[in-house]
C-alpha atoms as a PDB file:
ATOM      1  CA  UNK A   1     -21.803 -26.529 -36.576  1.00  0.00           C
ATOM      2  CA  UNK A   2     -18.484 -28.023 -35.709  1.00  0.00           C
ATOM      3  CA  UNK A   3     -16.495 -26.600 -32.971  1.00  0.00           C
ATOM      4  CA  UNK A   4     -13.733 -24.968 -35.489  1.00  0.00           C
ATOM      5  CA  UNK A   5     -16.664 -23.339 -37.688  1.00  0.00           C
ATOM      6  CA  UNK A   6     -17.588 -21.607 -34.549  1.00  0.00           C
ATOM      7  CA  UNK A   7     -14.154 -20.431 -33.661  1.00  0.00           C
ATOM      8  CA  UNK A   8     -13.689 -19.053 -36.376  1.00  0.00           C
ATOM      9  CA  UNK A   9     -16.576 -17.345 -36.867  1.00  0.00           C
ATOM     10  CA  UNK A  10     -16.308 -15.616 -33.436  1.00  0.00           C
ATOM     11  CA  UNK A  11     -12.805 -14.473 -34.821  1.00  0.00           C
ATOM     12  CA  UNK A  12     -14.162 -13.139 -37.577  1.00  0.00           C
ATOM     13  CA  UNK A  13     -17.249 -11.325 -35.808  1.00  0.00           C
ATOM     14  CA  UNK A  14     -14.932  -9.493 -33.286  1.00  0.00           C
ATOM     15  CA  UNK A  15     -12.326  -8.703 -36.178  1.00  0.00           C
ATOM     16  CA  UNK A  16     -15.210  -7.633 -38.103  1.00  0.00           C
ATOM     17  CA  UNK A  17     -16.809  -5.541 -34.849  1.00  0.00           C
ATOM     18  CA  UNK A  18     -16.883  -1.270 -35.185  1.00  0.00           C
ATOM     19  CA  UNK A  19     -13.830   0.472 -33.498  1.00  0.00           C
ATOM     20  CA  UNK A  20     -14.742   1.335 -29.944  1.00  0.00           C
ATOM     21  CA  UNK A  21     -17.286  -1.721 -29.428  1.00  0.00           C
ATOM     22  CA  UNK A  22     -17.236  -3.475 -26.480  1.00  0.00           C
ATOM     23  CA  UNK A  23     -18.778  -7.079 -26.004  1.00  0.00           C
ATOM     24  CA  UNK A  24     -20.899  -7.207 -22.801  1.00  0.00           C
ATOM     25  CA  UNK A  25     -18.233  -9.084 -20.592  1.00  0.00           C
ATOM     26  CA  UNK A  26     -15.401  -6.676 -22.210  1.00  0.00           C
ATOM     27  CA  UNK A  27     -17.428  -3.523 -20.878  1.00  0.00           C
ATOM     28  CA  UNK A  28     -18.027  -4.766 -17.438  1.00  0.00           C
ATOM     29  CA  UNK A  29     -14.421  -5.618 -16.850  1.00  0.00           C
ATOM     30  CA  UNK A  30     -13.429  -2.160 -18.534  1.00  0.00           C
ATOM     31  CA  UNK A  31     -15.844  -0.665 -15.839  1.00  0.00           C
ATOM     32  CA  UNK A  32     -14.645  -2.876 -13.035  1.00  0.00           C
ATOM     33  CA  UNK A  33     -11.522  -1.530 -14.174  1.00  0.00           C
ATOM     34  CA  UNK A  34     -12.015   2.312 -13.838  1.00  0.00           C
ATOM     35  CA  UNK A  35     -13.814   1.806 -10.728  1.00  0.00           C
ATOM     36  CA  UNK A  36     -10.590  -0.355  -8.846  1.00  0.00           C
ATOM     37  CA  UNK A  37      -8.555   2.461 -10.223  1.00  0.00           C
ATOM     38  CA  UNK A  38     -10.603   5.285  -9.024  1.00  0.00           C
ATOM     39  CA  UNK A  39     -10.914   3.616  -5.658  1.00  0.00           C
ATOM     40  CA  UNK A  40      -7.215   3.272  -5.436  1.00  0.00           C
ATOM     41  CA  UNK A  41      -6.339   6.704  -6.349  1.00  0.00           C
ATOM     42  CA  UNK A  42      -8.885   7.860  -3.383  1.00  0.00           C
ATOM     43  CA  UNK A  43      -6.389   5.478  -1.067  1.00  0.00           C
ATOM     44  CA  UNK A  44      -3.297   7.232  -2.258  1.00  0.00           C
ATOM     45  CA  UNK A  45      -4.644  10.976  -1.626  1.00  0.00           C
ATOM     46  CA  UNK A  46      -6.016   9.561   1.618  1.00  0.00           C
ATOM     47  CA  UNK A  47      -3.218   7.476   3.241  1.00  0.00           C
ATOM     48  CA  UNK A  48      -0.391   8.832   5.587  1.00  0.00           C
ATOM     49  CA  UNK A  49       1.501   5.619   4.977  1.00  0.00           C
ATOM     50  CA  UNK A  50       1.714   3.008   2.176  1.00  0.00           C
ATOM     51  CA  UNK A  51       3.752  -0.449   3.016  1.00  0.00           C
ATOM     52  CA  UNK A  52       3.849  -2.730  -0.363  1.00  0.00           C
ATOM     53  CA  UNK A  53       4.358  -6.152   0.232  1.00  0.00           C
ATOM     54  CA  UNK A  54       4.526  -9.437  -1.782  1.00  0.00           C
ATOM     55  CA  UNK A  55       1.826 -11.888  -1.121  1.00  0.00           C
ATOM     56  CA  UNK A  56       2.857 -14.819  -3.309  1.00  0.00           C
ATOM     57  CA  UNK A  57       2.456 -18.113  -0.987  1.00  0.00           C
ATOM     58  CA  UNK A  58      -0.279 -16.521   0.988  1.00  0.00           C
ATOM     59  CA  UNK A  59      -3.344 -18.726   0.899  1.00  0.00           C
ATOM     60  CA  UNK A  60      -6.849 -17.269  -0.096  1.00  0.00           C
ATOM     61  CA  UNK A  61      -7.871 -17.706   3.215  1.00  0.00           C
ATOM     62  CA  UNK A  62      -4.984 -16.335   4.631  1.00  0.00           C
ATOM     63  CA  UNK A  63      -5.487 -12.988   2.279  1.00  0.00           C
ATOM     64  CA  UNK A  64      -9.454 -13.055   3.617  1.00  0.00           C
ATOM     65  CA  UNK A  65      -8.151 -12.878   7.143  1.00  0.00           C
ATOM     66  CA  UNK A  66      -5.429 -10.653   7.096  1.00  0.00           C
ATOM     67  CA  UNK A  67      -8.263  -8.369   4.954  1.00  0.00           C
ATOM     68  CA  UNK A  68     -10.556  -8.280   8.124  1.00  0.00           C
ATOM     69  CA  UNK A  69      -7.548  -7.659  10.717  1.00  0.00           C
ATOM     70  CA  UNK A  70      -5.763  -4.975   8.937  1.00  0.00           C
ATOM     71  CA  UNK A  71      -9.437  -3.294   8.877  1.00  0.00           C
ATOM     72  CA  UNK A  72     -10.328  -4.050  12.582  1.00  0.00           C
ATOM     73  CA  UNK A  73      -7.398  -1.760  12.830  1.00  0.00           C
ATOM     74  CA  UNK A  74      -8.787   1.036  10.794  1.00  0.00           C
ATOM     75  CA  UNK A  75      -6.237   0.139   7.756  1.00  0.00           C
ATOM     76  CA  UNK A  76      -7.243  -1.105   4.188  1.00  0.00           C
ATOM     77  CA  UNK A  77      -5.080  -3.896   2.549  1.00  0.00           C
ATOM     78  CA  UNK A  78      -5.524  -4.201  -1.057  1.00  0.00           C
ATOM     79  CA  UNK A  79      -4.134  -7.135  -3.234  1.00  0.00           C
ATOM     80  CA  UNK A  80      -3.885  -4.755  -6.996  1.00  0.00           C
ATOM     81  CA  UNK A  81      -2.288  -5.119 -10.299  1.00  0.00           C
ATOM     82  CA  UNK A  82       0.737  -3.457 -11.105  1.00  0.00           C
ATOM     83  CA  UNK A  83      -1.042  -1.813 -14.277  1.00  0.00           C
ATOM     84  CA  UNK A  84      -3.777  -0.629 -12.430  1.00  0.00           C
ATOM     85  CA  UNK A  85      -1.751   0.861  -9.626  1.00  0.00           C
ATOM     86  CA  UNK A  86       0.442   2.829 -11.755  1.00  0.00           C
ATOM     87  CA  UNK A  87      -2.319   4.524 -13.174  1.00  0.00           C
ATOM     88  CA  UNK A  88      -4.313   4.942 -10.130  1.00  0.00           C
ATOM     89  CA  UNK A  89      -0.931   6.286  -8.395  1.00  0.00           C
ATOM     90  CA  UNK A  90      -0.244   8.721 -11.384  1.00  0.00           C
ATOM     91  CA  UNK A  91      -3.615  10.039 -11.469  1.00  0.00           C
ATOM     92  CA  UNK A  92      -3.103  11.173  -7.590  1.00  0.00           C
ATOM     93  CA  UNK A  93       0.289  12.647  -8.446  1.00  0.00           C
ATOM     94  CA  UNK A  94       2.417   9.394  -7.344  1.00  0.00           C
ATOM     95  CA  UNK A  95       4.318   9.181  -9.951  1.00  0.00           C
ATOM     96  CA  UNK A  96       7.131   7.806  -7.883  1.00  0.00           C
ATOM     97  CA  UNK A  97       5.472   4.908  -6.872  1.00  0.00           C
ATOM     98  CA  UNK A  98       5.298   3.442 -10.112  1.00  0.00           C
ATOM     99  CA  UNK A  99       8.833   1.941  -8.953  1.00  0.00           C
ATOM    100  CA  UNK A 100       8.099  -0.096  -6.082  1.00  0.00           C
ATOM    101  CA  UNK A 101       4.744  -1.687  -8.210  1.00  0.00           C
ATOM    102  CA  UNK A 102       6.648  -5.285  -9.582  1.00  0.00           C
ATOM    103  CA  UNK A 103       5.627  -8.206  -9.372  1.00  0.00           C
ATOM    104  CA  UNK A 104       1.995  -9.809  -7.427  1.00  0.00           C
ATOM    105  CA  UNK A 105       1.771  -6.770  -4.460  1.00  0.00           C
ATOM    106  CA  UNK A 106      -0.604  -6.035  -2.052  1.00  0.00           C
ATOM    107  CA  UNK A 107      -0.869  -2.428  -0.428  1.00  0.00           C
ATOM    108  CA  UNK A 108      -1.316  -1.671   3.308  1.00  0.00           C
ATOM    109  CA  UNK A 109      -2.753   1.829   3.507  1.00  0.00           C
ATOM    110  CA  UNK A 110      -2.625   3.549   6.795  1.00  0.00           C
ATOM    111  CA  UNK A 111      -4.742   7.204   7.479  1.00  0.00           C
ATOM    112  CA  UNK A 112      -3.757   8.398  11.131  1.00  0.00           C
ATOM    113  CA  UNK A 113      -0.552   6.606  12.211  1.00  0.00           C
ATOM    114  CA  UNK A 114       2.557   6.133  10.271  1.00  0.00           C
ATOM    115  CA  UNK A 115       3.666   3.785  12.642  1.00  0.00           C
ATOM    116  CA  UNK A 116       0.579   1.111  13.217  1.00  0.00           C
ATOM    117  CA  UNK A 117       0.725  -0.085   9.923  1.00  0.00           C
ATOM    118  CA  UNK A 118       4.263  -1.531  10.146  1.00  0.00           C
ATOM    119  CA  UNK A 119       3.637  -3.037  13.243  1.00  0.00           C
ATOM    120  CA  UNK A 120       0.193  -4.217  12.277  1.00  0.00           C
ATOM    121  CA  UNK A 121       2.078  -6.319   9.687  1.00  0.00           C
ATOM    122  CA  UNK A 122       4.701  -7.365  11.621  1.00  0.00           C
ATOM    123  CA  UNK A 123       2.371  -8.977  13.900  1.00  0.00           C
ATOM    124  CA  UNK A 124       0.606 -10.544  11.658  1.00  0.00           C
ATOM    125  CA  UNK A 125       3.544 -11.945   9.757  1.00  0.00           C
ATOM    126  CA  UNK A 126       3.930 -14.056  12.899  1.00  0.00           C
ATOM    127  CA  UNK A 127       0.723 -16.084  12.517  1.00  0.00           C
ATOM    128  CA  UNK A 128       1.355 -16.744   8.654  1.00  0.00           C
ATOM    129  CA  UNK A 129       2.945 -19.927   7.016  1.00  0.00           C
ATOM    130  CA  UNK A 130       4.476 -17.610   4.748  1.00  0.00           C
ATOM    131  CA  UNK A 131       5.365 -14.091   5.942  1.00  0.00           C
ATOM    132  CA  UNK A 132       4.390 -11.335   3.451  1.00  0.00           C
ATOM    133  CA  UNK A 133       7.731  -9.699   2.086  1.00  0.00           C
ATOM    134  CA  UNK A 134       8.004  -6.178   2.424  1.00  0.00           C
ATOM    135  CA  UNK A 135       9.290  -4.552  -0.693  1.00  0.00           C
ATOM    136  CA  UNK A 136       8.836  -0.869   0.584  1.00  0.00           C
ATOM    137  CA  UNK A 137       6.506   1.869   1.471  1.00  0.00           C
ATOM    138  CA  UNK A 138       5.907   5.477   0.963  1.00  0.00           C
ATOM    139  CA  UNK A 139       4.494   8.275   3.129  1.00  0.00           C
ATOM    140  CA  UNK A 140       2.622  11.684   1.702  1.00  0.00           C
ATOM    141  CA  UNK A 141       5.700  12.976   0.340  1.00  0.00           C
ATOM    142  CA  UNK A 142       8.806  10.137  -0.680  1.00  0.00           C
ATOM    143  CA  UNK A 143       9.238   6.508  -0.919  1.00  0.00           C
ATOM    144  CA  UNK A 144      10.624   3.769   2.021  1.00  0.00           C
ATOM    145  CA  UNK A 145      13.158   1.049   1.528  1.00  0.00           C
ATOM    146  CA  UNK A 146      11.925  -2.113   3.205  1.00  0.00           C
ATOM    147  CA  UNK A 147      14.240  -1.432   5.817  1.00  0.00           C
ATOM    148  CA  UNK A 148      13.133   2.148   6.701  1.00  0.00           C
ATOM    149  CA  UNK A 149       9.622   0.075   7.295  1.00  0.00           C
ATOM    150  CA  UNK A 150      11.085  -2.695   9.562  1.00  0.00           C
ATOM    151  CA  UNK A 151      12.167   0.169  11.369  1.00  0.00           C
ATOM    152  CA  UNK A 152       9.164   1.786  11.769  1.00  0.00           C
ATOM    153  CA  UNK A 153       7.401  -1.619  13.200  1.00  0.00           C
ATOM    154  CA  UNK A 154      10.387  -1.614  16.030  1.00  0.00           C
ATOM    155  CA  UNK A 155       9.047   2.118  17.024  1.00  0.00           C
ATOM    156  CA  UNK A 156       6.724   2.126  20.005  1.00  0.00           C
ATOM    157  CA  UNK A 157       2.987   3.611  19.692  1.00  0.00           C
ATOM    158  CA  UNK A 158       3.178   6.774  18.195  1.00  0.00           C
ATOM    159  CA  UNK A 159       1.733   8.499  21.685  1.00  0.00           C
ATOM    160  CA  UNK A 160       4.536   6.967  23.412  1.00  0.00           C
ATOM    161  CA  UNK A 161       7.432   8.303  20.992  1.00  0.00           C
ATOM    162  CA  UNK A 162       5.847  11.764  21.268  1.00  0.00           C
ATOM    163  CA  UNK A 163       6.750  11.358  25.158  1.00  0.00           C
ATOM    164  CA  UNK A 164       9.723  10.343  24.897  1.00  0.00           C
ATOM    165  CA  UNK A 165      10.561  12.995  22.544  1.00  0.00           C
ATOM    166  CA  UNK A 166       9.213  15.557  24.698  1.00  0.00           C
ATOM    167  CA  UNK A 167      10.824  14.555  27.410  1.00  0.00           C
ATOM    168  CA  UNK A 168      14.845  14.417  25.743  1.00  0.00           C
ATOM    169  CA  UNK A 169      14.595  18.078  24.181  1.00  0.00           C
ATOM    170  CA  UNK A 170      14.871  21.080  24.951  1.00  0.00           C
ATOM    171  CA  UNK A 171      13.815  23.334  22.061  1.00  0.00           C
ATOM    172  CA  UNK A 172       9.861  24.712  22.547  1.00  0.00           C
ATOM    173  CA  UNK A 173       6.912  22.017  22.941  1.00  0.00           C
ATOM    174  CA  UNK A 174       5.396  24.275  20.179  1.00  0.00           C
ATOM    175  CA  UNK A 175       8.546  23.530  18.090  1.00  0.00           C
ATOM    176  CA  UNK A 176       8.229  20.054  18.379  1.00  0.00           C
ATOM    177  CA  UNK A 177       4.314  19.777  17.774  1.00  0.00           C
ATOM    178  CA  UNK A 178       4.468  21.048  15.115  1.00  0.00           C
ATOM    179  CA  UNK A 179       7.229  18.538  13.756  1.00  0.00           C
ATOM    180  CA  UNK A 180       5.278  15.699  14.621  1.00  0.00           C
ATOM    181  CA  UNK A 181       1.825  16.719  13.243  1.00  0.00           C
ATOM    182  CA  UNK A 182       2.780  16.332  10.184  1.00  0.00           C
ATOM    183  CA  UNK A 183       3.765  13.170   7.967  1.00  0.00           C
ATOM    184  CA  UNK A 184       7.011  11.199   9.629  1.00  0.00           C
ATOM    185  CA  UNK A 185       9.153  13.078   6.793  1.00  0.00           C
ATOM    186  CA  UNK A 186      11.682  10.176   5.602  1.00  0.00           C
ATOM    187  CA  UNK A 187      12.168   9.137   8.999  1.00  0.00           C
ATOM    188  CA  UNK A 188      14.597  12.002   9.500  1.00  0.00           C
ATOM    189  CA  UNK A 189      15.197  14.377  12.344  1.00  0.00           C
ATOM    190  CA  UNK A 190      13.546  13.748  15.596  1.00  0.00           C
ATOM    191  CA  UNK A 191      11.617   9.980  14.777  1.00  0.00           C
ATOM    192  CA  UNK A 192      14.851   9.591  12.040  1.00  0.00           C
ATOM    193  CA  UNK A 193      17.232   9.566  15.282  1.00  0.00           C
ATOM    194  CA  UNK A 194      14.924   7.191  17.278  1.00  0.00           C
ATOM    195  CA  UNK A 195      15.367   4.775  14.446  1.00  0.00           C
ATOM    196  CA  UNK A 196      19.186   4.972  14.457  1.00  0.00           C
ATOM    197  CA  UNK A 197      19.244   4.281  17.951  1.00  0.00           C
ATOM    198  CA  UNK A 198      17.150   0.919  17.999  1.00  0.00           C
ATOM    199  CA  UNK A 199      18.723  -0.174  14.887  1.00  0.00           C
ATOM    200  CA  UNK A 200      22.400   0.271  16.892  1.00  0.00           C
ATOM    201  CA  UNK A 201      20.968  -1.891  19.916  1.00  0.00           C
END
C-alpha cells in the first residue's frame, strides 16, 4: 500500500477511534505524565527552598553531572515542563509559582537548609561553560527575585549565621530560636538584615 494510503488511513482510524481511547504509546506518556506530576507536587510540599533556573546551553552531560552533585548534597534538581509544573505546583497549593515557570527551567529543591542550595549552585556555576541563570526561587510561604537568591549564596553556612546572630542581640536566645527554626521568611528581619549588610560591602 503506498505510503499516502497508509497516512491516511491512520488519520482516519484515530479520527474514527471512541472518545476517551488511548493508543498504547498515548497511555504510557499520559501515565508518565501523572506520575512526573505527582512526584513534583511531593517536591513542592517537601522543599524548604525552591531556586528555578534556566538551563538552555547546558550540555546533556553537563545536566547528568550537576544531577549527581546537587544530590551528593542531599538536594534534587529537576529539569520539568512548564505545563507540568503548574499543575504539579497547584495541586500542592503553589499557585504562585505558576509565575516564575517560563521558558526551559530546571528546579533546585532544597529540604533542611535554605541557604545550601544557593550556594550549591553558585559553586557549581563556576565549573560550567554556560552558567545556569537564575530566574528566582521560593521558600514554604512566598516567592524570591533572582537577586534575593544571589543573596542567599553570599550568606555563610546556616550554623555559622545562627552564631553570629546570637552573638549581636540581645533579645532572649528562646526569642531568636524560635525565629530561625522556621522557613527564612522573605529574607526579612534577622537573616533579611544580614543580607543588606553584605549587599552594602
Amino acid at each position: 500500500m503506498p505510503a499516502e494510503e497508509v497516512s491516511g488511513l491512520q488519520k482516519v482510524l484515530v479520527h474514527q477511534r471512541p472518545k476517551g481511547f488511548l493508543l498504547g504509546g498515548e497511555k504510557v506518556q499520559r501515565e508518565k505524565k501523572t506520575v512526573t506530576i505527582d512526584q513534583l507536587e511531593v517536591l513542592f510540599r517537601k522543599c524548604r527552598i525552591g531556586i528555578v533556573a534556566d538551563y538552555r546551553g547546558i550540555t546533556a552531560v553537563e545536566l547528568t553531572t550537576l544531577r549527581r552533585r546537587f544530590r551528593e548534597k542531599g538536594l534534587d534538581f529537576k529539569v520539568v515542563k512548564n505545563t507540568l509544573a503548574h499543575i504539579a505546583a497547584e495541586k500542592a497549593g503553589r499557585e504562585d509559582l505558576t509565575e516564575i515557570f517560563k521558558g526551559p527551567v530546571a528546579i533546585i529543591f532544597g529540604y533542611q537548609d535554605e541557604i545550601e542550595p544557593a550556594k550549591a549552585l553558585s559553586n557549581f556555576n563556576r565549573d560550567l561553560k554556560t552558567a545556569l541563570e537564575v530566574r528566582g526561587g521560593f521558600l514554604t510561604d512566598r516567592l524570591l527575585g533572582a537577586g534575593e537568591v544571589t543573596s542567599l549564596a553570599k550568606l555563610p553556612p546556616k550554623e555559622v549565621l545562627i552564631g553570629q546572630v546570637i552573638g549581636g542581640m540581645q533579645a532572649p536566645i528562646y526569642r531568636l530560636v524560635s525565629q530561625l527554626s522556621a522557613p527564612i521568611r522573605g529574607i526579612a528581619g534577622v537573616l533579611g538584615a544580614r543580607i543588606n549588610q553584605l549587599e552594602a560591602k
